[in-house]
N, C-alpha and C. Protein backbone atom coordinates (compact mmCIF):
# COMPACT_ATOMS: atom_id res chain seq x y z
N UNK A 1 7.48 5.07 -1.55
CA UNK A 1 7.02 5.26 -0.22
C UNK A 1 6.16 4.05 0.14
N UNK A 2 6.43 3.72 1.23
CA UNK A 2 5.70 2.42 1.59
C UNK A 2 5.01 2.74 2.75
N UNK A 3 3.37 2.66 3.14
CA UNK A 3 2.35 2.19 3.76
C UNK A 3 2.49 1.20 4.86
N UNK A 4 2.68 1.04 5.83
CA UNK A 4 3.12 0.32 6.93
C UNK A 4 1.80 0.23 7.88
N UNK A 5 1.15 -1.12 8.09
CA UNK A 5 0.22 -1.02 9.36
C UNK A 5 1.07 -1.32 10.94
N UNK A 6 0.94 -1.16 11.58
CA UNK A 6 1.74 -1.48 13.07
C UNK A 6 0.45 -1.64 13.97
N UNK A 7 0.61 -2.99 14.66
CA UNK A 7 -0.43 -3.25 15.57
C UNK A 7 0.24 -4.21 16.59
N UNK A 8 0.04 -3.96 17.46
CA UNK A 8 0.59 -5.00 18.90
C UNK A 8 0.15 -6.33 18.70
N UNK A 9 1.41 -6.94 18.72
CA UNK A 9 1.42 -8.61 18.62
C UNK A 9 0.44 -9.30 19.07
N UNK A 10 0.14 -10.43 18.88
CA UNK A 10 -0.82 -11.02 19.80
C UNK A 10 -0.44 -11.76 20.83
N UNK A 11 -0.55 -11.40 21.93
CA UNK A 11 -0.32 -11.84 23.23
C UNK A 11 1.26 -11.14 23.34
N UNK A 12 1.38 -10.47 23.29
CA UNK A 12 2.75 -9.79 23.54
C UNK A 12 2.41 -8.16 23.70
N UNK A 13 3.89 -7.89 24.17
CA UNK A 13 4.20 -6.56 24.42
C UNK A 13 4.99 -5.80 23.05
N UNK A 14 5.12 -6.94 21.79
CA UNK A 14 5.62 -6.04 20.95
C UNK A 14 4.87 -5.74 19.88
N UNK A 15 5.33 -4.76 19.09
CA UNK A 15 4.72 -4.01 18.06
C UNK A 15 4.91 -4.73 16.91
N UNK A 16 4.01 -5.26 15.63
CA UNK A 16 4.60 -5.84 14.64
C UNK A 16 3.96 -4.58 13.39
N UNK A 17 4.72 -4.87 12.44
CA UNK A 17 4.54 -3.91 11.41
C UNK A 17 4.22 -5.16 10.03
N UNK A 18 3.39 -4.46 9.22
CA UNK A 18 3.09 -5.04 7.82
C UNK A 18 2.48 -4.16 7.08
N UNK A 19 3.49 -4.45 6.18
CA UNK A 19 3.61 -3.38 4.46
C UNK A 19 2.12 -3.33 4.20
N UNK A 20 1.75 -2.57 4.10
CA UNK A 20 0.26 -2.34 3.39
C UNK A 20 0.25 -2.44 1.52
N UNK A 21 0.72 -0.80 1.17
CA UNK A 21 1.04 -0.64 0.00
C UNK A 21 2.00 0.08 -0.39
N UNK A 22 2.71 -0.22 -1.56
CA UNK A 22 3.38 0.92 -2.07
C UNK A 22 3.14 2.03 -2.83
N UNK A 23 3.83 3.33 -2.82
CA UNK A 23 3.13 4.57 -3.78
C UNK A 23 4.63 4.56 -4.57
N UNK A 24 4.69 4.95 -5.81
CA UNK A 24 6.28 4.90 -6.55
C UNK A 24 5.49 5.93 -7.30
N UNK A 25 6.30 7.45 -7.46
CA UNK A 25 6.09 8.29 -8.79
C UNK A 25 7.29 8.00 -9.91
N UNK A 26 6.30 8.27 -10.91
CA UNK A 26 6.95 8.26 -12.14
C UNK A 26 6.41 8.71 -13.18
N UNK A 27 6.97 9.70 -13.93
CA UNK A 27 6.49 10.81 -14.84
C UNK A 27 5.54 11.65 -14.28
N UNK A 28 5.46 11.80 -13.25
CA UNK A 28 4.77 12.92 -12.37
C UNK A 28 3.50 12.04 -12.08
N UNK A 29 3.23 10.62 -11.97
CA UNK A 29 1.94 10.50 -11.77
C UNK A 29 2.57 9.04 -10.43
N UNK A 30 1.36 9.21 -9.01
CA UNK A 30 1.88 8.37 -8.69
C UNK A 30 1.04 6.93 -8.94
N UNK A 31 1.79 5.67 -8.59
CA UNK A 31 1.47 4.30 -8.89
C UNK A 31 0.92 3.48 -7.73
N UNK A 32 0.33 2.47 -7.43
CA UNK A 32 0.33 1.86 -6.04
C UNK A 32 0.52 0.61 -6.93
N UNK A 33 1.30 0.16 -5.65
CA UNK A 33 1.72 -1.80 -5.74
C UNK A 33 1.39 -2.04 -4.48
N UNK A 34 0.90 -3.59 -4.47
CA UNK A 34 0.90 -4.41 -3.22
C UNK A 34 1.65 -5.14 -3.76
N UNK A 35 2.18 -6.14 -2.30
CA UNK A 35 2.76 -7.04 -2.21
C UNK A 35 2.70 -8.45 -1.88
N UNK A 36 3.49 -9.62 -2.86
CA UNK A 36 2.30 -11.16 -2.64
C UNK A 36 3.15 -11.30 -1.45
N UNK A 37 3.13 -13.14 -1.43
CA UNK A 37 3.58 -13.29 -0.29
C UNK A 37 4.92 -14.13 -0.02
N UNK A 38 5.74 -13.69 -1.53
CA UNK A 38 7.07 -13.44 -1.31
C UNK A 38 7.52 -12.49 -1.00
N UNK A 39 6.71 -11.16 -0.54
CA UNK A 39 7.73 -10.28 -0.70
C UNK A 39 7.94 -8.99 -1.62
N UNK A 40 7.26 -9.61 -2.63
CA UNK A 40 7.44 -9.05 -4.43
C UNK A 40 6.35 -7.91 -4.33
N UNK A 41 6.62 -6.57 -5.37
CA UNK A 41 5.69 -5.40 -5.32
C UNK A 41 5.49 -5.72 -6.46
N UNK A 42 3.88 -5.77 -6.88
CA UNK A 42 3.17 -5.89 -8.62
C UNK A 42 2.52 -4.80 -8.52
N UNK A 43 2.73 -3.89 -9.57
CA UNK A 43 1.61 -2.88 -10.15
C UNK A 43 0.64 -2.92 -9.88
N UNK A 44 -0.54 -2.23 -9.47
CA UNK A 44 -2.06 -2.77 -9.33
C UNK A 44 -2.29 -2.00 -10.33
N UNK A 45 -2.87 -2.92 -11.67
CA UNK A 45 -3.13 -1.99 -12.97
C UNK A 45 -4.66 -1.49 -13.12
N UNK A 46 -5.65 -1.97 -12.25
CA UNK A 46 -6.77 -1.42 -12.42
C UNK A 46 -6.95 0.02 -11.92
N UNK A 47 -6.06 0.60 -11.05
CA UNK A 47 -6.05 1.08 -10.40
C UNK A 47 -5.36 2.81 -11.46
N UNK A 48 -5.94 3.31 -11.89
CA UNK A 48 -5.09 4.27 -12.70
C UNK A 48 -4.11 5.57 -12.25
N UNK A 49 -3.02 5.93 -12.44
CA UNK A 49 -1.68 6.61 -12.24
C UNK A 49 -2.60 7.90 -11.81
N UNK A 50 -2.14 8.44 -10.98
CA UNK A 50 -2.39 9.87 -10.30
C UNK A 50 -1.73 10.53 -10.11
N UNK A 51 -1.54 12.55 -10.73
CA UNK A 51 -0.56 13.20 -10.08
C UNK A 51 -0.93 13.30 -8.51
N UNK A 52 -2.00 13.21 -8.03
CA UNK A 52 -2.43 13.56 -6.73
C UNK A 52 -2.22 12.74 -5.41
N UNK A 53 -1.17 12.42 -4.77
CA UNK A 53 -0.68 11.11 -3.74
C UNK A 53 -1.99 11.50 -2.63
N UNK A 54 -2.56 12.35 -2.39
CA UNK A 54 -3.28 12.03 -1.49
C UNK A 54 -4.83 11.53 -2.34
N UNK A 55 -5.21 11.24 -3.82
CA UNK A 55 -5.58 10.66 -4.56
C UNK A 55 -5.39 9.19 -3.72
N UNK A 56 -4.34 8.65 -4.40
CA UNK A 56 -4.16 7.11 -4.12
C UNK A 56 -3.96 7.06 -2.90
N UNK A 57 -3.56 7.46 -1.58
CA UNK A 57 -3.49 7.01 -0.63
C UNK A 57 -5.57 6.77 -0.32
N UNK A 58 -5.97 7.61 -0.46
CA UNK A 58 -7.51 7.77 -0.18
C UNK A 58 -8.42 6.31 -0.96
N UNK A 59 -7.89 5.85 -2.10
CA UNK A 59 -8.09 4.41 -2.82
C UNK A 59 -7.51 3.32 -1.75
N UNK A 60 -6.33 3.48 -1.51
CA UNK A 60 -5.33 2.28 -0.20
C UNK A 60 -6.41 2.30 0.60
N UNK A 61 -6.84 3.45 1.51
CA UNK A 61 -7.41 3.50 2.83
C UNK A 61 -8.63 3.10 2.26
N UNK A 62 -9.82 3.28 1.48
CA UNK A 62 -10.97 2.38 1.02
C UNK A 62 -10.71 1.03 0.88
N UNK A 63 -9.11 0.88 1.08
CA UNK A 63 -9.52 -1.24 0.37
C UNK A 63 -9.52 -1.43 -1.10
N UNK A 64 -9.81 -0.70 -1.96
CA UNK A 64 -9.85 -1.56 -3.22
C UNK A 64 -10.28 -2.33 -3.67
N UNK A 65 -11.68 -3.02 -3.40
CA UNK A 65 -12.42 -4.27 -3.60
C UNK A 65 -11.33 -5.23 -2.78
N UNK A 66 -11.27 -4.77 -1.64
CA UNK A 66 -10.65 -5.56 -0.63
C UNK A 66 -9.29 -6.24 -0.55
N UNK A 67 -8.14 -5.37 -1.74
CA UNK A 67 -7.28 -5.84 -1.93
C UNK A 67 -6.34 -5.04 -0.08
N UNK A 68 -6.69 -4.09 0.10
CA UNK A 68 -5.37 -3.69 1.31
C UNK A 68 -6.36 -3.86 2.54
């Protein structure tokens, strides 16, 4: 599941969107990745596996020592 910000262009009438973070479960716990700036999703390993997604979304929305 991917995290999407959407905010109106600058100086325009259109909407632009950018990936925030990703959530991926696996073995019942979920994961968050960001993404550099190819493109690419890396693990954020400080960050430890949660069964609880509204857990890690609540870490995303704090920033992370300012990673999102």
């Amino acid at each position: 599941m991917t995290l999407i910000e959407e905010r109106q262009g600058y100086n325009s009438d259109h909407w632009v969107q950018m990936p925030v973070a990703q959530f991926r479960l696996g073995e019942n716990k979920w994961k968050i990745y960001r993404q550099d700036s190819k493109g690419k999703w890396h693990f954020i390993d400080d960050i430890e596996p949660n069964e609880g997604f509204e857990i890690q979304l609540k870490i995303s929305d704090e920033g992370h020592n300012g990673m999102f």
